[in-house]
PDB file of N, CA and C in Angstrom:
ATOM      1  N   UNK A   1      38.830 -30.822 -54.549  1.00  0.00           N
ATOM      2  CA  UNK A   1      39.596 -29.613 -54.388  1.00  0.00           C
ATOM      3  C   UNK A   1      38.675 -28.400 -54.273  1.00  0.00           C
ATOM      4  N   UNK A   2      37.546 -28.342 -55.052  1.00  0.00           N
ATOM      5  CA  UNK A   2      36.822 -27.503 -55.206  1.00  0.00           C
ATOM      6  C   UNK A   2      35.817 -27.195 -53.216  1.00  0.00           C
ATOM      7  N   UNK A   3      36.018 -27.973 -52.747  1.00  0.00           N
ATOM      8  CA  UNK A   3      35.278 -27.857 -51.485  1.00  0.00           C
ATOM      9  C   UNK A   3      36.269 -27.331 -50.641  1.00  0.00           C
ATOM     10  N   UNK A   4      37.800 -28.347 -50.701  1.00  0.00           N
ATOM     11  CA  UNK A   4      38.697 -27.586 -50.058  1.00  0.00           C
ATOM     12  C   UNK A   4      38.708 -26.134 -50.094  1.00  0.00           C
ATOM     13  N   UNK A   5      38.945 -25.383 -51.104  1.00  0.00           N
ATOM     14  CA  UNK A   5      38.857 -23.768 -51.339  1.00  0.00           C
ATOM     15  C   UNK A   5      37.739 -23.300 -51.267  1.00  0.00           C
ATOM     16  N   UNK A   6      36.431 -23.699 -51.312  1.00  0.00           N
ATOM     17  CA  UNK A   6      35.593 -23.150 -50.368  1.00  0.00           C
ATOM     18  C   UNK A   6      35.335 -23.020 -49.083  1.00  0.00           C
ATOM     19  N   UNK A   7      36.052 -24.229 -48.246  1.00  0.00           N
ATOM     20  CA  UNK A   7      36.023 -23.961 -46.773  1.00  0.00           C
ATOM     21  C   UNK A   7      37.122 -22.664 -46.724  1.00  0.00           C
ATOM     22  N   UNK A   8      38.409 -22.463 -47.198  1.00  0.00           N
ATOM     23  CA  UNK A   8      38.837 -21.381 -47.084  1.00  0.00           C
ATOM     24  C   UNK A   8      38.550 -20.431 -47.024  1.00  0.00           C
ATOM     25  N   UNK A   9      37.672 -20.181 -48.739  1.00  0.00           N
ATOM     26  CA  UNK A   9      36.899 -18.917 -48.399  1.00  0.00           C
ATOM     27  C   UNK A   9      35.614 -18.527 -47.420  1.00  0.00           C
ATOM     28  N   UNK A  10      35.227 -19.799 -46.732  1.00  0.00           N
ATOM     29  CA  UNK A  10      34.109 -19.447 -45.982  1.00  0.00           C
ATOM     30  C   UNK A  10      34.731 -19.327 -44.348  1.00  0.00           C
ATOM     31  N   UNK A  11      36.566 -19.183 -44.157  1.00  0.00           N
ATOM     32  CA  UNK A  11      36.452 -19.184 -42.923  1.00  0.00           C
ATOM     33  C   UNK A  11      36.435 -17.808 -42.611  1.00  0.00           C
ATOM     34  N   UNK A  12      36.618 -17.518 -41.145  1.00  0.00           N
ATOM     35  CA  UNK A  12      36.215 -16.076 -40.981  1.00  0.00           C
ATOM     36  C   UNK A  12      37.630 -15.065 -41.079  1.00  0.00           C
ATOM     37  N   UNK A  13      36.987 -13.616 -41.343  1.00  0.00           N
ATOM     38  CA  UNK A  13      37.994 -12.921 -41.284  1.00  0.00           C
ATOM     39  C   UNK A  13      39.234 -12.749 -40.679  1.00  0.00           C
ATOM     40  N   UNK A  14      39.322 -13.456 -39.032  1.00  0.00           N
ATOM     41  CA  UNK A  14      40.458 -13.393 -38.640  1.00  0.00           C
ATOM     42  C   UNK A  14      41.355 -14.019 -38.779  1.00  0.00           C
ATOM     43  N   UNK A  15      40.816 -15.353 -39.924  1.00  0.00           N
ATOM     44  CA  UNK A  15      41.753 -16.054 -40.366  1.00  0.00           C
ATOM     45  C   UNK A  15      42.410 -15.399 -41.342  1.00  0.00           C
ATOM     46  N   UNK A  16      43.549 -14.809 -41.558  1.00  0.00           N
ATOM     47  CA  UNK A  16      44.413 -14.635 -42.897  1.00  0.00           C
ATOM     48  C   UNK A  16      45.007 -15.327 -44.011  1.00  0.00           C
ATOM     49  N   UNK A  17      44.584 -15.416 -44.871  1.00  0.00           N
ATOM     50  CA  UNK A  17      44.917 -16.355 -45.923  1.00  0.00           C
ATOM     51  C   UNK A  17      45.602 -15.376 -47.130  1.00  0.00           C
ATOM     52  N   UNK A  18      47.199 -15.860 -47.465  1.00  0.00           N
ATOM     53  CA  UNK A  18      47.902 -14.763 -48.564  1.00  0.00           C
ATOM     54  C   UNK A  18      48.252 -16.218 -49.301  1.00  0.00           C
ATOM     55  N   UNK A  19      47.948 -16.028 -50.784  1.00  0.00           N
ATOM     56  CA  UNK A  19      47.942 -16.881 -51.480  1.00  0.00           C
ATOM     57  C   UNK A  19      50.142 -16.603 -52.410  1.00  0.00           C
ATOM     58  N   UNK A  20      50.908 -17.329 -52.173  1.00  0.00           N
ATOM     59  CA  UNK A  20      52.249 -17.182 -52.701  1.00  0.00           C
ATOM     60  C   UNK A  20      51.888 -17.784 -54.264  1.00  0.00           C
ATOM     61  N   UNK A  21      51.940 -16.726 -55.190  1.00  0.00           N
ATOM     62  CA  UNK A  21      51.952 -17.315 -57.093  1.00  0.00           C
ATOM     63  C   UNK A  21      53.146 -18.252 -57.108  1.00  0.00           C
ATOM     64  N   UNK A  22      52.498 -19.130 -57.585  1.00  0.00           N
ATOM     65  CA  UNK A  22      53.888 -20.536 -57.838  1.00  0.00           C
ATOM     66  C   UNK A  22      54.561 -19.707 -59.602  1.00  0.00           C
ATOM     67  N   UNK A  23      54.257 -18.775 -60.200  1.00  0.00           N
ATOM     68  CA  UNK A  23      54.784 -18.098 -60.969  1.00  0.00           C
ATOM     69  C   UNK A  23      56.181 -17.149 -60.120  1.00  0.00           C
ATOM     70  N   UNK A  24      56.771 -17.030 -59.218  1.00  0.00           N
ATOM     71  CA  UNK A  24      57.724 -16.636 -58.296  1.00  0.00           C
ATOM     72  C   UNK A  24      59.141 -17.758 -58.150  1.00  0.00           C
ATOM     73  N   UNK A  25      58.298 -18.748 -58.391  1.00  0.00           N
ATOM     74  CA  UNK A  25      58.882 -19.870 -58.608  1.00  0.00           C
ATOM     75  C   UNK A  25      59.546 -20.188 -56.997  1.00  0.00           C
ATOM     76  N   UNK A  26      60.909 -20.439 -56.695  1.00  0.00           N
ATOM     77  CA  UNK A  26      61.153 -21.007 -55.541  1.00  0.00           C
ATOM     78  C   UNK A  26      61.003 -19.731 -53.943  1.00  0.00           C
ATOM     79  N   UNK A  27      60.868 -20.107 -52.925  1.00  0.00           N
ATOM     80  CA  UNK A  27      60.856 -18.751 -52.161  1.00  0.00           C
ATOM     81  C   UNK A  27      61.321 -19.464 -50.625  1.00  0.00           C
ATOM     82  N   UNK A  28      61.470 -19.216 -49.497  1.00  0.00           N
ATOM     83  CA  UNK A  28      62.116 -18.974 -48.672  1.00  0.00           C
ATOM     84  C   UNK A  28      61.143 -20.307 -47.739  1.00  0.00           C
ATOM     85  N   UNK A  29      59.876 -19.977 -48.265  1.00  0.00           N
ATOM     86  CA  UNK A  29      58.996 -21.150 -47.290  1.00  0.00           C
ATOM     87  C   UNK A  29      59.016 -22.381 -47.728  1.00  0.00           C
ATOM     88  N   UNK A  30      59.334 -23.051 -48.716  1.00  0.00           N
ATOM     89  CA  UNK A  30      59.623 -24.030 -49.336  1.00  0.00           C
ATOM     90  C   UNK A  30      60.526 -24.932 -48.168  1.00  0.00           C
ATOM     91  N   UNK A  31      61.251 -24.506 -47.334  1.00  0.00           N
ATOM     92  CA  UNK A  31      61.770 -25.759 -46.157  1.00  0.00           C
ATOM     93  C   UNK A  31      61.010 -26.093 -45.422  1.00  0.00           C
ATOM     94  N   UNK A  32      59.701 -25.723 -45.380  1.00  0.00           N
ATOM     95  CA  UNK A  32      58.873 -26.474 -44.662  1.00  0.00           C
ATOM     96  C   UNK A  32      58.087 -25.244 -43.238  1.00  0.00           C
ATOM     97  N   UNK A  33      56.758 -26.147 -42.782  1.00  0.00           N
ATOM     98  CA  UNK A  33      56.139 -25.118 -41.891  1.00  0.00           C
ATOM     99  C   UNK A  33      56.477 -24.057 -41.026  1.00  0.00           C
ATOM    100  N   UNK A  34      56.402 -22.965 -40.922  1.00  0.00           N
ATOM    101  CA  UNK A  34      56.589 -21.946 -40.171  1.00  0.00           C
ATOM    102  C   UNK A  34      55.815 -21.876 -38.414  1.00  0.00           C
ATOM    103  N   UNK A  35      56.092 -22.690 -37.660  1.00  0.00           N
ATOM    104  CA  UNK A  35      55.034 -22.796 -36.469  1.00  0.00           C
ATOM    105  C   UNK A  35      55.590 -21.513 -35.262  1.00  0.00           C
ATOM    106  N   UNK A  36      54.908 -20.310 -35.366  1.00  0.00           N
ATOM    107  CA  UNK A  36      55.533 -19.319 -34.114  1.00  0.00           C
ATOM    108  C   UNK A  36      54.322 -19.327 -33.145  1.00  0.00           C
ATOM    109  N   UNK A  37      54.671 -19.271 -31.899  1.00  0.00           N
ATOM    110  CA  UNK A  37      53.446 -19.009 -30.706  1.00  0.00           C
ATOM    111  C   UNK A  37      54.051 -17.933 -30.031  1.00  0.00           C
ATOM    112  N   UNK A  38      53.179 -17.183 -29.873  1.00  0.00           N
ATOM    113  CA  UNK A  38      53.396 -16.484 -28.418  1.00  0.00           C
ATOM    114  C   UNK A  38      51.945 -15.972 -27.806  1.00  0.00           C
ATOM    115  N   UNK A  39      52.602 -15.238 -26.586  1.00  0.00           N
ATOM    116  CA  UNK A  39      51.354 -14.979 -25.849  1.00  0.00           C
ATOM    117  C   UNK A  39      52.146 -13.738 -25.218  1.00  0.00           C
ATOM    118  N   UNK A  40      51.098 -12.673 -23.936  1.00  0.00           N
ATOM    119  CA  UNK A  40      51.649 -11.943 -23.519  1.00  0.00           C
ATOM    120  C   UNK A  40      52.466 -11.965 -22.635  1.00  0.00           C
ATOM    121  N   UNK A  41      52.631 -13.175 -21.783  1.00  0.00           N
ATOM    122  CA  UNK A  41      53.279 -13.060 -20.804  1.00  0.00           C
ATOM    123  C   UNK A  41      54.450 -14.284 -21.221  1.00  0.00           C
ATOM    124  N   UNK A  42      54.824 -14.279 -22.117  1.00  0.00           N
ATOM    125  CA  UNK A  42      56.121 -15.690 -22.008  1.00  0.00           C
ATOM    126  C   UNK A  42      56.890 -15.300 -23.666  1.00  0.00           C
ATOM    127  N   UNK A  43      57.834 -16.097 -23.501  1.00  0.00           N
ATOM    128  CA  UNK A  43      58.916 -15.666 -24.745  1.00  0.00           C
ATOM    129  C   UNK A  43      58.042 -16.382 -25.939  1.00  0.00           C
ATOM    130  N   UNK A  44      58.438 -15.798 -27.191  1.00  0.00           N
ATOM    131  CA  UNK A  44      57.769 -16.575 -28.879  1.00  0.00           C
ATOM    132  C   UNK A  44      58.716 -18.035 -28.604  1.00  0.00           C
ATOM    133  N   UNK A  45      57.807 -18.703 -28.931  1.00  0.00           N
ATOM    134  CA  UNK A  45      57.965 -19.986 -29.253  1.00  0.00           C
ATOM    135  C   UNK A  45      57.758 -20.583 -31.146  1.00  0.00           C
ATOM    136  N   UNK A  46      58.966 -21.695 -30.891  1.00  0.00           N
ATOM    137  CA  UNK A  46      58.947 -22.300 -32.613  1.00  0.00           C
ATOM    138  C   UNK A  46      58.582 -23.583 -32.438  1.00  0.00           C
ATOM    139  N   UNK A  47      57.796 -24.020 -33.096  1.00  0.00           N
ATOM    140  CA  UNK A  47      57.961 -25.521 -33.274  1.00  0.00           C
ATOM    141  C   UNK A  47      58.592 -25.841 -34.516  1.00  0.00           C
ATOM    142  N   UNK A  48      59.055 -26.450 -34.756  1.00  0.00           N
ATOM    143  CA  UNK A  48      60.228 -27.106 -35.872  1.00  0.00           C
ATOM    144  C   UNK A  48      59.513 -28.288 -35.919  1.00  0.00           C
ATOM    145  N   UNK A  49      58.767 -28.999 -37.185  1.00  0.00           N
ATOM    146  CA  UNK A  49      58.466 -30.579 -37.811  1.00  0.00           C
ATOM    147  C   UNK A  49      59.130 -31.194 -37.850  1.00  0.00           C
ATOM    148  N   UNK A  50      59.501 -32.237 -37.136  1.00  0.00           N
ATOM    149  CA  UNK A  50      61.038 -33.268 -37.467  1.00  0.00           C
ATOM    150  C   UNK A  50      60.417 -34.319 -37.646  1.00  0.00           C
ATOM    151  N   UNK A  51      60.998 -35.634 -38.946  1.00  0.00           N
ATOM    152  CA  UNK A  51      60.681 -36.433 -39.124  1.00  0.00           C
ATOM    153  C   UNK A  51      59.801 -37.631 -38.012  1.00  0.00           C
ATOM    154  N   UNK A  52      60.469 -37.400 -36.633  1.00  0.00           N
ATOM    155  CA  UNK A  52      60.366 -38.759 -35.846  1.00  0.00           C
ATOM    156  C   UNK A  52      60.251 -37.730 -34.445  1.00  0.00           C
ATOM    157  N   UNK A  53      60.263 -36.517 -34.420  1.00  0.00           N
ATOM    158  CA  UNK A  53      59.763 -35.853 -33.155  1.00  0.00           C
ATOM    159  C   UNK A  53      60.039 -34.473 -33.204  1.00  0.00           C
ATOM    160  N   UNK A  54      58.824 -33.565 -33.332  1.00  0.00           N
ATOM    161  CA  UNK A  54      58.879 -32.331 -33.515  1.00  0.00           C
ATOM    162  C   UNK A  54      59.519 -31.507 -32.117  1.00  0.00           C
ATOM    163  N   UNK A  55      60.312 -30.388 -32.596  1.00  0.00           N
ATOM    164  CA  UNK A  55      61.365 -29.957 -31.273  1.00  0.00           C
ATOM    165  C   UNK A  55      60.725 -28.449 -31.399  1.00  0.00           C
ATOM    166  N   UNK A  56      59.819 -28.059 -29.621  1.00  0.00           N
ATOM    167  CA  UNK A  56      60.093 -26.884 -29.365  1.00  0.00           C
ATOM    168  C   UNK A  56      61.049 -25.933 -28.964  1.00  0.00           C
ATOM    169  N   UNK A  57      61.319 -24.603 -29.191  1.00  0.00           N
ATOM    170  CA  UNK A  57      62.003 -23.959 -28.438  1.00  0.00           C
ATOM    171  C   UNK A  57      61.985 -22.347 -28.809  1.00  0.00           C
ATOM    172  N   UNK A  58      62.605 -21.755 -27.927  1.00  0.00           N
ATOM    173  CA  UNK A  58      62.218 -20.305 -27.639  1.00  0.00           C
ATOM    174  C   UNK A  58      63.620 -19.633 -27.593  1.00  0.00           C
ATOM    175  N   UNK A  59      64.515 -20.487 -28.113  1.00  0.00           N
ATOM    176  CA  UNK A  59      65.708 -19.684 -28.590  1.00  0.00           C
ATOM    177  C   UNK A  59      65.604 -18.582 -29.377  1.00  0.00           C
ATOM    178  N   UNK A  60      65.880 -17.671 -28.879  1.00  0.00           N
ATOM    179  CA  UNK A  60      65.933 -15.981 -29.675  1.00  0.00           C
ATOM    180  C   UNK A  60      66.438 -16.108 -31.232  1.00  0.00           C
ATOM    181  N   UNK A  61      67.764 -16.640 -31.088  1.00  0.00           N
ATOM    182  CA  UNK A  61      68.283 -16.878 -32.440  1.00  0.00           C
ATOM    183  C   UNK A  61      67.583 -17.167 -33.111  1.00  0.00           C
ATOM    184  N   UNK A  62      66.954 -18.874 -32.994  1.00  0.00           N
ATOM    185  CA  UNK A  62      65.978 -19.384 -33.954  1.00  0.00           C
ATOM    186  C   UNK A  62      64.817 -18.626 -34.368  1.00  0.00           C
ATOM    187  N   UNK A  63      64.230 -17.822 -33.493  1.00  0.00           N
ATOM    188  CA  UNK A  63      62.907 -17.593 -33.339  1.00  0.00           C
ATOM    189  C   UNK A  63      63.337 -16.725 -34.603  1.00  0.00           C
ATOM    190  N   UNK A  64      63.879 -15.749 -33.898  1.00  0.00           N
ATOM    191  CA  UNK A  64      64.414 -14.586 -35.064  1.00  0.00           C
ATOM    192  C   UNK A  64      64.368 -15.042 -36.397  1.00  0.00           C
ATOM    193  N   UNK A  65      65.206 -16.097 -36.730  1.00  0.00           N
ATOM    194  CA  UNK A  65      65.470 -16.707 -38.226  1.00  0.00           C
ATOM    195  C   UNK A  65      63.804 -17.062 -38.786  1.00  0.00           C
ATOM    196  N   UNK A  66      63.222 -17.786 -37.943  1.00  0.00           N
ATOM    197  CA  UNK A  66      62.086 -18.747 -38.473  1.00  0.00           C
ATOM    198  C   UNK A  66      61.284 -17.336 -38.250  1.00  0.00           C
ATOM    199  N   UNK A  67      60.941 -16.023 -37.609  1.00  0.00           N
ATOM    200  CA  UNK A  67      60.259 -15.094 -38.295  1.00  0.00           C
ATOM    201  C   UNK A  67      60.612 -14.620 -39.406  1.00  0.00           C
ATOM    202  N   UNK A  68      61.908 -13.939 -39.535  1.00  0.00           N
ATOM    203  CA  UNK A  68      62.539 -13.351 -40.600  1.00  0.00           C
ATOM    204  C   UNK A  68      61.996 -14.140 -41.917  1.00  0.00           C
ATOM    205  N   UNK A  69      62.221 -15.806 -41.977  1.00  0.00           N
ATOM    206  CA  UNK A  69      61.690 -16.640 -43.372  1.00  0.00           C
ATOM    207  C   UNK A  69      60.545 -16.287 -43.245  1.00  0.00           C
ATOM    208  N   UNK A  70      59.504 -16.349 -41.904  1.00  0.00           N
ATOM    209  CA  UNK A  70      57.626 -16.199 -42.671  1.00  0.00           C
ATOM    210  C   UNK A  70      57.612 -14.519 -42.971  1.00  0.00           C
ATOM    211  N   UNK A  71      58.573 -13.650 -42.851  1.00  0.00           N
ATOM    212  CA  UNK A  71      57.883 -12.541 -43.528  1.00  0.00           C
ATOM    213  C   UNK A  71      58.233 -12.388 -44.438  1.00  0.00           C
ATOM    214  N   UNK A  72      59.902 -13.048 -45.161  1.00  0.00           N
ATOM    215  CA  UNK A  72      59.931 -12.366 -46.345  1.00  0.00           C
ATOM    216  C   UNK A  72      59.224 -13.515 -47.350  1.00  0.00           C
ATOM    217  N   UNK A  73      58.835 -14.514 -46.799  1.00  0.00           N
ATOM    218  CA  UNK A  73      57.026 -15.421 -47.613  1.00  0.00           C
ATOM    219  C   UNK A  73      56.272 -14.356 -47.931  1.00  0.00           C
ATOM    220  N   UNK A  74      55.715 -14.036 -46.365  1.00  0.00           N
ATOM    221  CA  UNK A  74      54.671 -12.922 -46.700  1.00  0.00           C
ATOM    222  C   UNK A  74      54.673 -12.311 -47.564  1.00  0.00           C
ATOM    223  N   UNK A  75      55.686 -11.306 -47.932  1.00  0.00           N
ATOM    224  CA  UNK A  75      56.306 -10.419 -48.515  1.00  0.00           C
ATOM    225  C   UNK A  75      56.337 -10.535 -50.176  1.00  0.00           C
ATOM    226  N   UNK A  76      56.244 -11.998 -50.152  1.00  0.00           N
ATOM    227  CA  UNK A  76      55.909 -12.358 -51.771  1.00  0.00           C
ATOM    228  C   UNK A  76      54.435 -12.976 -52.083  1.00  0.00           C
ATOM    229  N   UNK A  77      54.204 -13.022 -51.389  1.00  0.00           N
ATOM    230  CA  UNK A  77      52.561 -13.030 -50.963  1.00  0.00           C
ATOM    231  C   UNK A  77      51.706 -12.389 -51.751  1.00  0.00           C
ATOM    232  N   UNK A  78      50.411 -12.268 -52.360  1.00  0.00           N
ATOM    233  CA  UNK A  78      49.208 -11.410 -52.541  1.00  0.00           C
ATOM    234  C   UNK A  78      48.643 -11.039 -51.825  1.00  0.00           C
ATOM    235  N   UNK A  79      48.067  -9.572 -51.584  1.00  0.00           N
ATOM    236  CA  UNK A  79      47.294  -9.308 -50.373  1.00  0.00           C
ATOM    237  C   UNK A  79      46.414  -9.884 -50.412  1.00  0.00           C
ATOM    238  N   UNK A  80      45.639  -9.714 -48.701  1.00  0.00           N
ATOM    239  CA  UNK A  80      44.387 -10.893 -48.996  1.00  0.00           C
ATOM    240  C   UNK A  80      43.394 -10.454 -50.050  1.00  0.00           C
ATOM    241  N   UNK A  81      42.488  -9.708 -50.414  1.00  0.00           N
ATOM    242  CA  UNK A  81      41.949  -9.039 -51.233  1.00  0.00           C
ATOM    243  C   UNK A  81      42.385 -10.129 -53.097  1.00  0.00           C
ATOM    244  N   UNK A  82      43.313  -9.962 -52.696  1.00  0.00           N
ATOM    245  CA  UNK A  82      44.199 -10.517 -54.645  1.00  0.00           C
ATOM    246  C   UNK A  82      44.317 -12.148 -54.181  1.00  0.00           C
ATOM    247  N   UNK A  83      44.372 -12.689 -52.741  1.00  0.00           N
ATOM    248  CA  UNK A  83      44.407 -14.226 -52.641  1.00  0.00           C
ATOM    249  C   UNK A  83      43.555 -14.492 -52.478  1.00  0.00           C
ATOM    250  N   UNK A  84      41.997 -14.051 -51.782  1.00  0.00           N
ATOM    251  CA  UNK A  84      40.969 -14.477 -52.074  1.00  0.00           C
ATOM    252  C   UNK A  84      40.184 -14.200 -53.650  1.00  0.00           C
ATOM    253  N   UNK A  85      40.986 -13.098 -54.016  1.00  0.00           N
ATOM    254  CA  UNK A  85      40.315 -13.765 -56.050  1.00  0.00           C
ATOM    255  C   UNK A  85      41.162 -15.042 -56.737  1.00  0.00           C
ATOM    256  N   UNK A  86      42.289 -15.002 -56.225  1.00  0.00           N
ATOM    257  CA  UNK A  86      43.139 -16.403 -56.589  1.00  0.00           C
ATOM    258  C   UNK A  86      42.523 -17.851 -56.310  1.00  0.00           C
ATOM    259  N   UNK A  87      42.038 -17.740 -54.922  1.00  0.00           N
ATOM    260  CA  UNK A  87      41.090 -19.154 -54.764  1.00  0.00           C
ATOM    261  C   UNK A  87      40.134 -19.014 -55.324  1.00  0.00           C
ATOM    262  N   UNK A  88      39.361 -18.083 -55.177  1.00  0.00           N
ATOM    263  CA  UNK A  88      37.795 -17.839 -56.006  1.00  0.00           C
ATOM    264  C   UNK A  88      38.153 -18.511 -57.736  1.00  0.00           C
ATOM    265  N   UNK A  89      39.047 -17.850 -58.322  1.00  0.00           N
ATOM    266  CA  UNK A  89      38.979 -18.016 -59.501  1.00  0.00           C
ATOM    267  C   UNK A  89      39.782 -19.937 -59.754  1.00  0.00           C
ATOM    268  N   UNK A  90      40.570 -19.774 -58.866  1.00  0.00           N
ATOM    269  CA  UNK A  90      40.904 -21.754 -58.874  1.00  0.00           C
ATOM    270  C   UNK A  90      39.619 -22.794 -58.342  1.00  0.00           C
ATOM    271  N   UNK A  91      38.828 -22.159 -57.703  1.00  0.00           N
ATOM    272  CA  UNK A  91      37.965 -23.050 -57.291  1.00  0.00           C
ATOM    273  C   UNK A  91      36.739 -22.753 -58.630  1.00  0.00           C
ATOM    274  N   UNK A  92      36.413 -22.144 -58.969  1.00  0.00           N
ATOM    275  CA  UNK A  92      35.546 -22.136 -60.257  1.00  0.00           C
ATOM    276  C   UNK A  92      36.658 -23.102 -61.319  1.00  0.00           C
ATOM    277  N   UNK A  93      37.840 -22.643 -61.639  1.00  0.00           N
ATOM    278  CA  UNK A  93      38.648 -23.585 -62.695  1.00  0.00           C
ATOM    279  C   UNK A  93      38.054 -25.102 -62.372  1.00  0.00           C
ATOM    280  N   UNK A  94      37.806 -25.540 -60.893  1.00  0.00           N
ATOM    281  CA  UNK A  94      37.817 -26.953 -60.625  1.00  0.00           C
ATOM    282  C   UNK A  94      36.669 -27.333 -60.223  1.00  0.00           C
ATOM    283  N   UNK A  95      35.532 -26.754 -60.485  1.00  0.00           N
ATOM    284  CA  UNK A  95      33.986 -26.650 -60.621  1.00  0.00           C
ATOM    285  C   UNK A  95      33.507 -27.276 -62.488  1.00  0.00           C
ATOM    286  N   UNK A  96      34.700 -27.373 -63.122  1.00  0.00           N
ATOM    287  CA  UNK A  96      33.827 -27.789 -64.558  1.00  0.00           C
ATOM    288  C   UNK A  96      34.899 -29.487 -64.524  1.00  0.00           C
TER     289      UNK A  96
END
């Protein structure tokens, strides 16, 4: 575990990493991965994990919903600043 959370902290800045306190207890991301794509020239795309075949699509509705759940995650989130002392200090816990 202890290597796992060091590759975290050693990836680069543009990766964002917000650590959610399991002290919050249940929260909105708990149904499972949040997958959004987009680009400049084409509609946001979702991927949805399904047991036996993951389903894209670019339905507005959905898209909408499956952003709306990753921000109010975010939203309970630590900034990065407070989630990179959260791994720092779990990865020393799992260093002894």
């Amino acid at each position: 575990m202890r290597q796992q959370l060091d590759q975290l902290l050693a990836l680069p800045s543009t990766v964002v990493i917000q650590v959610v306190p399991g002290s919050l207890g249940a929260n909105a991301g708990l149904g499972g991965a949040i997958n959004l794509a987009a680009t400049d020239d084409g509609p946001e795309l979702l991927c949805s994990d399904a047991l036996v075949d993951d389903q894209v699509t670019n339905n507005p509705v959905l898209v909408r919903k499956a952003s709306a759940t990753f921000n109010r995650v975010r939203g309970d989130a630590l900034n990065v600043r407070e989630s990179r002392t959260r791994l720092t200090e779990a990865m020393d816990r799992w260093q002894t």
